[in-house]
Structure formats: structure tokens, C-alpha cells
C-alpha atoms as a PDB file:
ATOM      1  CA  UNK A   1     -45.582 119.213   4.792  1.00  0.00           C
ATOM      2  CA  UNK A   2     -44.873 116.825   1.654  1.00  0.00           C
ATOM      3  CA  UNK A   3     -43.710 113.174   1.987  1.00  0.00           C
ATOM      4  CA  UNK A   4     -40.593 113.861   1.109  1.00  0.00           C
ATOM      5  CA  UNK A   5     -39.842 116.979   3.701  1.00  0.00           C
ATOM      6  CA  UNK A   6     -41.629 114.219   6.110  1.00  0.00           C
ATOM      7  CA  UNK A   7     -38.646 111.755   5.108  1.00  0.00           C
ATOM      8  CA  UNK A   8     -35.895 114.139   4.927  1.00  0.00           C
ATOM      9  CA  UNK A   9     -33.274 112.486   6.884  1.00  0.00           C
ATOM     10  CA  UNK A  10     -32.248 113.763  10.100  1.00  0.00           C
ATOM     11  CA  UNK A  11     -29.120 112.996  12.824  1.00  0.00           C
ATOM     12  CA  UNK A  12     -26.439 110.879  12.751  1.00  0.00           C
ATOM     13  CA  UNK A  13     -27.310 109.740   9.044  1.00  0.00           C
ATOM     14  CA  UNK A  14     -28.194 113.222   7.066  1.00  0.00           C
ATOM     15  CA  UNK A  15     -25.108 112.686   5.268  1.00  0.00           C
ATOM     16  CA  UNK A  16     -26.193 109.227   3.760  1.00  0.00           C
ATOM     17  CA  UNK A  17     -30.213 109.871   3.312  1.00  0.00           C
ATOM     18  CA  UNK A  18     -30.380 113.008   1.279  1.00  0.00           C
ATOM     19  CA  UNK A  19     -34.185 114.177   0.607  1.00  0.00           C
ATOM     20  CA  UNK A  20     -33.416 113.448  -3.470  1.00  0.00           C
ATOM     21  CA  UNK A  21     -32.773 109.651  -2.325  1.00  0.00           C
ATOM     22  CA  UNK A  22     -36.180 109.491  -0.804  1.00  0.00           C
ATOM     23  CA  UNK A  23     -37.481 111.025  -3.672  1.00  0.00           C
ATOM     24  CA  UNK A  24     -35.698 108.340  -5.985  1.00  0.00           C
ATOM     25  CA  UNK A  25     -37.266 105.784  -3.291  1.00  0.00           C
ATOM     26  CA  UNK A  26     -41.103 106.709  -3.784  1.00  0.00           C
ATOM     27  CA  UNK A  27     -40.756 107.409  -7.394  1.00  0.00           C
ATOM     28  CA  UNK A  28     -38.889 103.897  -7.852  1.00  0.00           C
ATOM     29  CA  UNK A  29     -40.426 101.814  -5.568  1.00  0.00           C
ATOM     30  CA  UNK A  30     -36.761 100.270  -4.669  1.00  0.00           C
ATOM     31  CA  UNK A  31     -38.481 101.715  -1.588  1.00  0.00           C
ATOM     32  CA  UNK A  32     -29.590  71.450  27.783  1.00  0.00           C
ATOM     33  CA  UNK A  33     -30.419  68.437  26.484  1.00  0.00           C
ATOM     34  CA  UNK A  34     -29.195  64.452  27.108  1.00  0.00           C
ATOM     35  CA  UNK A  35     -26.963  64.252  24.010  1.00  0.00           C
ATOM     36  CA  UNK A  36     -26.740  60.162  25.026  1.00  0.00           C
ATOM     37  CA  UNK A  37     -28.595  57.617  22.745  1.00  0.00           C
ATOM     38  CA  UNK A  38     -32.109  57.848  24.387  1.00  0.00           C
ATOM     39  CA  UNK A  39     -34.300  54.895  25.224  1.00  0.00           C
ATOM     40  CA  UNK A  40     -37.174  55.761  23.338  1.00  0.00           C
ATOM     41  CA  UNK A  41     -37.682  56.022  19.725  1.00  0.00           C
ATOM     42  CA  UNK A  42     -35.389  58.500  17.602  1.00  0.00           C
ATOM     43  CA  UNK A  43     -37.031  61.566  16.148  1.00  0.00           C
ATOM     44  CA  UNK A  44     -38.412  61.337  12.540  1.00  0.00           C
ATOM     45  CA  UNK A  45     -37.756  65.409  12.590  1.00  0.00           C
ATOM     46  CA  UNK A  46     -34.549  65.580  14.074  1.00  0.00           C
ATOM     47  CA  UNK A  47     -31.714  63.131  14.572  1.00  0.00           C
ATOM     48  CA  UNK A  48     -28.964  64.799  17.530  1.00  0.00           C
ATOM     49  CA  UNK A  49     -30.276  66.186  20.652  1.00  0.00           C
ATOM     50  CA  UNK A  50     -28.066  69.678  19.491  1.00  0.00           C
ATOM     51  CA  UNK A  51     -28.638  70.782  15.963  1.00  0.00           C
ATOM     52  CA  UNK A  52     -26.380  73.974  15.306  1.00  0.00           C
ATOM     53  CA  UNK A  53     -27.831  76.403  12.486  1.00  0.00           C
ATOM     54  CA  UNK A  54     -26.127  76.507   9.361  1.00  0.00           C
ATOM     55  CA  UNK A  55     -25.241  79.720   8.461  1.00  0.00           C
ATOM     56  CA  UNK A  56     -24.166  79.418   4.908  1.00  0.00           C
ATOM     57  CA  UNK A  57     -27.927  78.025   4.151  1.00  0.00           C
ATOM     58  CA  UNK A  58     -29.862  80.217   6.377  1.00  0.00           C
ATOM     59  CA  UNK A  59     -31.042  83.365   5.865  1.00  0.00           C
ATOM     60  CA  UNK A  60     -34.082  85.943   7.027  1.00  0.00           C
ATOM     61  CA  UNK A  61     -35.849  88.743   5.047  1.00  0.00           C
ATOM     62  CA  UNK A  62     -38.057  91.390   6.192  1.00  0.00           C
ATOM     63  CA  UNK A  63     -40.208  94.387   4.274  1.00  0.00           C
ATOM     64  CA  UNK A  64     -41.497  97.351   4.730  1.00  0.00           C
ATOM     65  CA  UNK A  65     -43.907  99.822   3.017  1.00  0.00           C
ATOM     66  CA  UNK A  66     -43.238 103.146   2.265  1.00  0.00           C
ATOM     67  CA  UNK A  67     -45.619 105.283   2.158  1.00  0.00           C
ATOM     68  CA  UNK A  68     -48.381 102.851   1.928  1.00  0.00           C
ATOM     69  CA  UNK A  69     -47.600 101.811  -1.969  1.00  0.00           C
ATOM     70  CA  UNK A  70     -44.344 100.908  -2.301  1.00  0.00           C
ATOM     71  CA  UNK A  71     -42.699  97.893  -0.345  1.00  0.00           C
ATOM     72  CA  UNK A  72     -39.044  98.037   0.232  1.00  0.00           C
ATOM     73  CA  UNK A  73     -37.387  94.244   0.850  1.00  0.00           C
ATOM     74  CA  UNK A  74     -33.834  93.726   3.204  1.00  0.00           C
ATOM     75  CA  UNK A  75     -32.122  90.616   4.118  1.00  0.00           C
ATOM     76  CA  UNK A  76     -29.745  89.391   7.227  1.00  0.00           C
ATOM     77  CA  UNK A  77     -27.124  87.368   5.798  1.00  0.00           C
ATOM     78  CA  UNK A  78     -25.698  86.391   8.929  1.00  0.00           C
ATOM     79  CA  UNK A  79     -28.297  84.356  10.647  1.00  0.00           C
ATOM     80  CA  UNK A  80     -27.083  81.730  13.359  1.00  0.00           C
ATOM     81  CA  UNK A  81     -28.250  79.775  16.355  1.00  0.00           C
ATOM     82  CA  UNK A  82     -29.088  76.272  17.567  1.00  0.00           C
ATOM     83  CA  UNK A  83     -32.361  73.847  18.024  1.00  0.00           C
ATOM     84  CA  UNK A  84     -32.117  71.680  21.281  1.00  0.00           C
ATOM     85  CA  UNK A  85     -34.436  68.829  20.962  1.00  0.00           C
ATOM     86  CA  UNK A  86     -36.665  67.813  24.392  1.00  0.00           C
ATOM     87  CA  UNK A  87     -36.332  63.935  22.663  1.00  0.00           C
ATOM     88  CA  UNK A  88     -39.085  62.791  26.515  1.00  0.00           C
ATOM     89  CA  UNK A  89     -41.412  65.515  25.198  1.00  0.00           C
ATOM     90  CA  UNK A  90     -40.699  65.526  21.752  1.00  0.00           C
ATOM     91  CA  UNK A  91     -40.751  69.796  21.834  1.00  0.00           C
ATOM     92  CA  UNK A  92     -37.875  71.947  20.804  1.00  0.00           C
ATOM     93  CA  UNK A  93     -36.133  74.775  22.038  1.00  0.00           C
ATOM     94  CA  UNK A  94     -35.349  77.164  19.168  1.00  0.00           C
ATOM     95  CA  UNK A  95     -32.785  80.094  19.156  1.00  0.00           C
ATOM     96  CA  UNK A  96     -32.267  81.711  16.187  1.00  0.00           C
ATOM     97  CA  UNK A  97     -30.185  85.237  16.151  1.00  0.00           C
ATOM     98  CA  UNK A  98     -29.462  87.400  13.025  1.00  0.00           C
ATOM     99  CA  UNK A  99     -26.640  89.755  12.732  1.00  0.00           C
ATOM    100  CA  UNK A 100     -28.387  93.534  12.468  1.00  0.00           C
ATOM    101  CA  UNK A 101     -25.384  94.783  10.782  1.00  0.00           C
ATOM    102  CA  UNK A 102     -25.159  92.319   7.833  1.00  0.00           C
ATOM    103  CA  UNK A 103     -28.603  93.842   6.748  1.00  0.00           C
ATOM    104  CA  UNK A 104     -28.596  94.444   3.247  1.00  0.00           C
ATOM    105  CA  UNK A 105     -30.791  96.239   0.443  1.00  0.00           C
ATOM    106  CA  UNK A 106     -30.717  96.795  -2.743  1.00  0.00           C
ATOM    107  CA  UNK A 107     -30.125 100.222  -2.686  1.00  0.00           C
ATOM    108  CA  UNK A 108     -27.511 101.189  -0.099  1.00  0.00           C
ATOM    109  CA  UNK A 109     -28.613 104.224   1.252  1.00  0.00           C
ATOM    110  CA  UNK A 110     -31.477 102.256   2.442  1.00  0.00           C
ATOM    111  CA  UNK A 111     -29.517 100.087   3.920  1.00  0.00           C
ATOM    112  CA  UNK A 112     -27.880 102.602   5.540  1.00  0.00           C
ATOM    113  CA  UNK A 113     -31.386 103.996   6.967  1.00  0.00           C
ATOM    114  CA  UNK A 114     -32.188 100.855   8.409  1.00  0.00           C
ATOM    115  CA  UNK A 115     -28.997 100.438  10.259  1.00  0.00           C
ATOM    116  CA  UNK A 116     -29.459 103.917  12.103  1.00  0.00           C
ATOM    117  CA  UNK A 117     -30.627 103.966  15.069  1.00  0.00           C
ATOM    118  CA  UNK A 118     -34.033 105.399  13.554  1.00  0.00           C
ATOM    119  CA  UNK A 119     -34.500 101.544  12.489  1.00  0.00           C
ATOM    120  CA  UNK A 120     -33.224  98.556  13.488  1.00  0.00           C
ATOM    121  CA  UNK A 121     -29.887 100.670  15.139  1.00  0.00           C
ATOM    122  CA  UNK A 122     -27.252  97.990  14.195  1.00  0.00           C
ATOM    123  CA  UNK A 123     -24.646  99.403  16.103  1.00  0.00           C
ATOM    124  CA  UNK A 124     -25.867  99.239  19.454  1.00  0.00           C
ATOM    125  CA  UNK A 125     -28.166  96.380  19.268  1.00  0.00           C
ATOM    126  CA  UNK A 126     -25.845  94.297  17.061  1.00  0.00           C
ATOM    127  CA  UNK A 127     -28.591  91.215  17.609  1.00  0.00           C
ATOM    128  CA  UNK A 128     -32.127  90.251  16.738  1.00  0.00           C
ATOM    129  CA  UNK A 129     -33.155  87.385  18.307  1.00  0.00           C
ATOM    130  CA  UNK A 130     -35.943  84.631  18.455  1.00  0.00           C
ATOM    131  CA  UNK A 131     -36.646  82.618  20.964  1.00  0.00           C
ATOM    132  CA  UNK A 132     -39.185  79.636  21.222  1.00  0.00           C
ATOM    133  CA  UNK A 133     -39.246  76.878  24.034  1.00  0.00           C
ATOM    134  CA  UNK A 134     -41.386  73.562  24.051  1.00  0.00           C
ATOM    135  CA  UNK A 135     -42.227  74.132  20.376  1.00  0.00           C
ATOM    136  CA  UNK A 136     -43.271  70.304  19.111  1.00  0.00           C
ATOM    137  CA  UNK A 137     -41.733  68.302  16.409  1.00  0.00           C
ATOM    138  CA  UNK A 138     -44.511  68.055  14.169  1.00  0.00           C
ATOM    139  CA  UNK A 139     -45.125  71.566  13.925  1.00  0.00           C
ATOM    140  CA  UNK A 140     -41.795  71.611  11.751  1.00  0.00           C
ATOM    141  CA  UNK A 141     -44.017  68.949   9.784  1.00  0.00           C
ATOM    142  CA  UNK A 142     -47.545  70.362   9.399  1.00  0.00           C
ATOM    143  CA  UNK A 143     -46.849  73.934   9.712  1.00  0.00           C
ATOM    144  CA  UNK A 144     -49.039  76.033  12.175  1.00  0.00           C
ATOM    145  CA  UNK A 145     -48.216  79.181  14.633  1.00  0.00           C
ATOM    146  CA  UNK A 146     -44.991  79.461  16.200  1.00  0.00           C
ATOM    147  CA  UNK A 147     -44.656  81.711  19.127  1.00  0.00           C
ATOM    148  CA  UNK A 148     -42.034  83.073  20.907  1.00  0.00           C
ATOM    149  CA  UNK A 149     -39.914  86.102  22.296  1.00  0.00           C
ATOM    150  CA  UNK A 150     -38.290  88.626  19.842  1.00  0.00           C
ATOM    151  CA  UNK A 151     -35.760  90.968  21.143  1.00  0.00           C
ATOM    152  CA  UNK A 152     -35.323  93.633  19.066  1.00  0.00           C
ATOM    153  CA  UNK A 153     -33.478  96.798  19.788  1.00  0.00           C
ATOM    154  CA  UNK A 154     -33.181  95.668  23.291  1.00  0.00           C
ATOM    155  CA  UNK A 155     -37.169  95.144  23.710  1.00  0.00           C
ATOM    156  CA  UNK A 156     -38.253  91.987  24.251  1.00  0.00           C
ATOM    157  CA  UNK A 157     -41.886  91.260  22.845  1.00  0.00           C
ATOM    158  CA  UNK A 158     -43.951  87.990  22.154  1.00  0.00           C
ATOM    159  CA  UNK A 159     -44.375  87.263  18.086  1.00  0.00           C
ATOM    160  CA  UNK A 160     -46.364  84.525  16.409  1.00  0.00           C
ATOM    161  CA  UNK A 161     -44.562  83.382  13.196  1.00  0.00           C
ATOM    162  CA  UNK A 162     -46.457  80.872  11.111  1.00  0.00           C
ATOM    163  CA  UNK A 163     -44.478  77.559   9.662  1.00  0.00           C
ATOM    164  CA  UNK A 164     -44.896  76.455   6.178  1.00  0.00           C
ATOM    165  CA  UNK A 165     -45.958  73.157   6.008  1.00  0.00           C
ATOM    166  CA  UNK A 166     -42.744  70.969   5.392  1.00  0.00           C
ATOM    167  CA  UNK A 167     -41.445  69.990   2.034  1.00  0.00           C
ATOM    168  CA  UNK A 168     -39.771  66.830   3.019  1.00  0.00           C
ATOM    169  CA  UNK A 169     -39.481  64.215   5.269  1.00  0.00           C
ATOM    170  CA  UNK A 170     -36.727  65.855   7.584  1.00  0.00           C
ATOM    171  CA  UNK A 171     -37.332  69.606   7.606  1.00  0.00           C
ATOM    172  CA  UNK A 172     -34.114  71.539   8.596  1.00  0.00           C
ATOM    173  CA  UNK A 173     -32.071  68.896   7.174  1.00  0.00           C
ATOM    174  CA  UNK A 174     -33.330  67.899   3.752  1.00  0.00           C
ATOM    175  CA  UNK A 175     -35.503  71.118   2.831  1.00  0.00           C
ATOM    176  CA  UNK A 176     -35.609  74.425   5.013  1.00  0.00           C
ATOM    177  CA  UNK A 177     -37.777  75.395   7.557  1.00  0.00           C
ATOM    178  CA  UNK A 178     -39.842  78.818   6.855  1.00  0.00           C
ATOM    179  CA  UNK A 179     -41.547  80.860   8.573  1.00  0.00           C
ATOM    180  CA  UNK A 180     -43.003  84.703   8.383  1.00  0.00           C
ATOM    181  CA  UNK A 181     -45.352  86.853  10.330  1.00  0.00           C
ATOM    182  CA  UNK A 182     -45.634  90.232  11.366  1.00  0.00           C
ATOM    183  CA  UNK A 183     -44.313  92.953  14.041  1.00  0.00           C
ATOM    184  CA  UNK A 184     -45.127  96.591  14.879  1.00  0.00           C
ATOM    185  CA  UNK A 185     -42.083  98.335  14.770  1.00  0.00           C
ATOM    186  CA  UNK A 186     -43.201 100.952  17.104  1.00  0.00           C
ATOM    187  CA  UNK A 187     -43.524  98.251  19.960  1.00  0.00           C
ATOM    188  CA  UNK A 188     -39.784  97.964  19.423  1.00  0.00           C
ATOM    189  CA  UNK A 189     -39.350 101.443  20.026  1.00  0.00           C
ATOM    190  CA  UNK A 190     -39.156 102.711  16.188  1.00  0.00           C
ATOM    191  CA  UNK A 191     -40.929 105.406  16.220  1.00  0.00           C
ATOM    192  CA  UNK A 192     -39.315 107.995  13.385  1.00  0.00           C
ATOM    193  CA  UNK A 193     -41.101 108.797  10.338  1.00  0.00           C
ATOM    194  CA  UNK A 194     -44.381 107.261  11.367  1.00  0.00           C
ATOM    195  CA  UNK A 195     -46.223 109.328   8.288  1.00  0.00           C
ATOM    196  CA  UNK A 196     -44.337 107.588   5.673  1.00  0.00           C
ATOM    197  CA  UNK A 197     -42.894 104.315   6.816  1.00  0.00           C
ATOM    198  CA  UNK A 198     -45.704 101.341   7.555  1.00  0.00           C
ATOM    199  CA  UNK A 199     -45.737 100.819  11.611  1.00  0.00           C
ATOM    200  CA  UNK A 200     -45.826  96.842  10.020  1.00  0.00           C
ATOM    201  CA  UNK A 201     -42.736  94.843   9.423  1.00  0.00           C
ATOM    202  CA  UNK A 202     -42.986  91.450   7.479  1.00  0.00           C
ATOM    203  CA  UNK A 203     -40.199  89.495   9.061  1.00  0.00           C
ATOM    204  CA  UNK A 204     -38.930  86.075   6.998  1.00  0.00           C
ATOM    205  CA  UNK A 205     -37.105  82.821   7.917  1.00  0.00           C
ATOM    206  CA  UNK A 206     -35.103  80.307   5.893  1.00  0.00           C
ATOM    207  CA  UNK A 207     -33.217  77.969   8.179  1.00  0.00           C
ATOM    208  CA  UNK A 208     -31.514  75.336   8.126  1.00  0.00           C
ATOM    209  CA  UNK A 209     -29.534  73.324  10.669  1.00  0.00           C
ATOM    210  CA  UNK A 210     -26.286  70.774  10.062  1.00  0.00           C
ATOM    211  CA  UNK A 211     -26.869  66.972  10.385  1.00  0.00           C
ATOM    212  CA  UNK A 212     -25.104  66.696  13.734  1.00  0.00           C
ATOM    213  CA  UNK A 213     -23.474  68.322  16.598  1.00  0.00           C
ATOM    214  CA  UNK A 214     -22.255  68.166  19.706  1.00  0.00           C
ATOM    215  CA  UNK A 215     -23.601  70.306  22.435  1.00  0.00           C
ATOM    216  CA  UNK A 216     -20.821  73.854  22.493  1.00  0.00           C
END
């Protein structure tokens, strides 16, 4: 069987992924905290107890290869959540969520793959969400591993991202926070064209939060 008969598309999206896209694809490569004024000293990281994620300046990216050469890039452009700080401990409770259906490619029929339910299936799991408790403060400042649940698809796994060391004094507020690391798709129950499509996913992180808030 060739690659392309391998990645002829199949289902609910055979009308969107013809077998010349895929072609076009491999040959292009287009392929809750005390919000109160605390006791102790403030934190140098983060000011409010509740820091909401700012949309408008947030974003996430993720990439996958096709057929082993060529490395096909997507972004969420919805990406929202908030960061609780633990001001005792000095840790953080992060809980980031990105909209599955404002995925977007450069080429839209690849978008359109990645929505189906062969992918990330947008339309039933409309979320992908991180979730990281007791994280400290100065990991937003030195960088280091990050770990925490991803639910993806409605499977919840653990992930290790790894935070770039910090760019500025208050990261989140004066510079973003980024992160990356990697997931195996099949543990998140993508299984579909496992010939052609990398099992890995580099995931991507750009956030950053506004300069106060009140708890919701």
C-alpha cells in the first residue's frame, strides 16, 4: 500500500481530505486562594492571589510529522484559564484550557483533519486542558520541568512541559511564560493513520495573565 492510499481519508471527513490533498501535503511539506493583603512578603512573580489568563496575548502551538520528513505546525487561538497563587507556600495552581475548535493551519483541509475525530475531535471534546497544582514561583523564573495532568479527548494523562527560563523580572506580566514538551497521541486515544502520522505531538505555550483580578 503507498503513503498516500495509507492517508486516504476515511468517515465523517472524506469529503474534506481527498487523497490529492495528502499528496499536495507530502510533496509540499505544508504537511481558592485568600485574595486579602497577606502578612508575609508579596510575590516578586506574581502580584494578586487570582491572575486570570489573557486571552488576546496567549496562545499554544503544536506539530506534527508526517510521514517522518515533513512537520506540519497548528495553533489554538483561543487559549484561557487562571493561575491561583498559594502566597504561605509560594506554589501555584495553574489551569490553562485551549479551545479545540479554534485550531488553525495553514492549509485548511488540515485543519479540517485535525478537528475530526481521527485527531484532536473538536466537536465532542471541545477542551484541552492543563492542569498543574503546587507548581513554585521560581520555576516561572529559572525555567525547569513542569508537570501536570492533560486531558485530551476525554483522557486524562500526566505530561512534563519544560519552562523557558524567564525574560523579565515578572514573567506572565511583563514577558510571557513558555513552555513545550511532548505527548504520544496514541495515549490519547489517536490511533488512525499510525503509518504516516508521527505517534509524537510537540505541544507549545505562550501565556500570559492580566495584572489583577478578582477571584470569579
Amino acid at each position: 500500500m503507498s503513503i498516500i492510499a495509507a492517508f486516504a481519508p476515511r468517515g465523517a471527513v472524506a469529503s474534506v481530505l481527498s487523497a490529492a490533498v495528502f499528496a499536495t501535503l507530502l510533496a509540499s511539506g505544508t504537511v481558592a486562594a485568600d485574595v486579602t493583603t497577606p502578612a508575609y512578603p508579596e510575590s516578586t512573580v506574581l502580584d494578586p492571589a487570582w491572575q486570570k489568563v489573557d486571552t488576546a496575548n496567549s496562545s499554544a502551538g503544536f506539530v506534527v510529522r508526517v510521514a517522518w520528513v515533513r512537520s506540519l505546525p497548528g495553533r489554538f487561538d483561543h487559549v484561557e484559564g487562571v493561575i491561583v497563587r498559594q502566597p504561605k507556600k509560594r506554589t501555584l495552581n495553574v489551569d490553562v484550557r485551549l479551545a479545540a475548535q479554534s485550531l488553525s493551519m495553514p492549509n485548511p483541509e488540515h485543519a479540517a483533519w485535525a478537528q475530526s475525530e481521527e485527531f484532536f475531535d473538536g466537536l465532542r471534546n471541545p477542551w484541552i486542558r492543563f492542569n498543574a497544582e503546587d507548581v513554585p514561583e521560581a520555576l516561572l523564573i529559572d525555567g525547569g520541568a513542569l508537570t501536570g495532568d492533560l486531558t485530551l479527548r476525554g483522557i486524562t494523562r500526566q505530561v512534563t512541559l519544560n519552562v523557558t527560563p524567564a525574560g523579565c523580572a515578572k514573567p506572565g506580566i511583563d514577558c510571557p511564560v513558555l513552555a513545550e514538551g511532548e505527548l504520544q497521541r496514541s495515549e490519547f486515544g489517536m490511533q488512525a493513520r499510525r503509518f504516516v502520522v508521527a505517534d509524537k505531538v510537540r505541544l507549545s505555550l505562550s501565556i500570559r495573565v492580566h495584572g489583577a483580578l478578582s477571584p470569579p
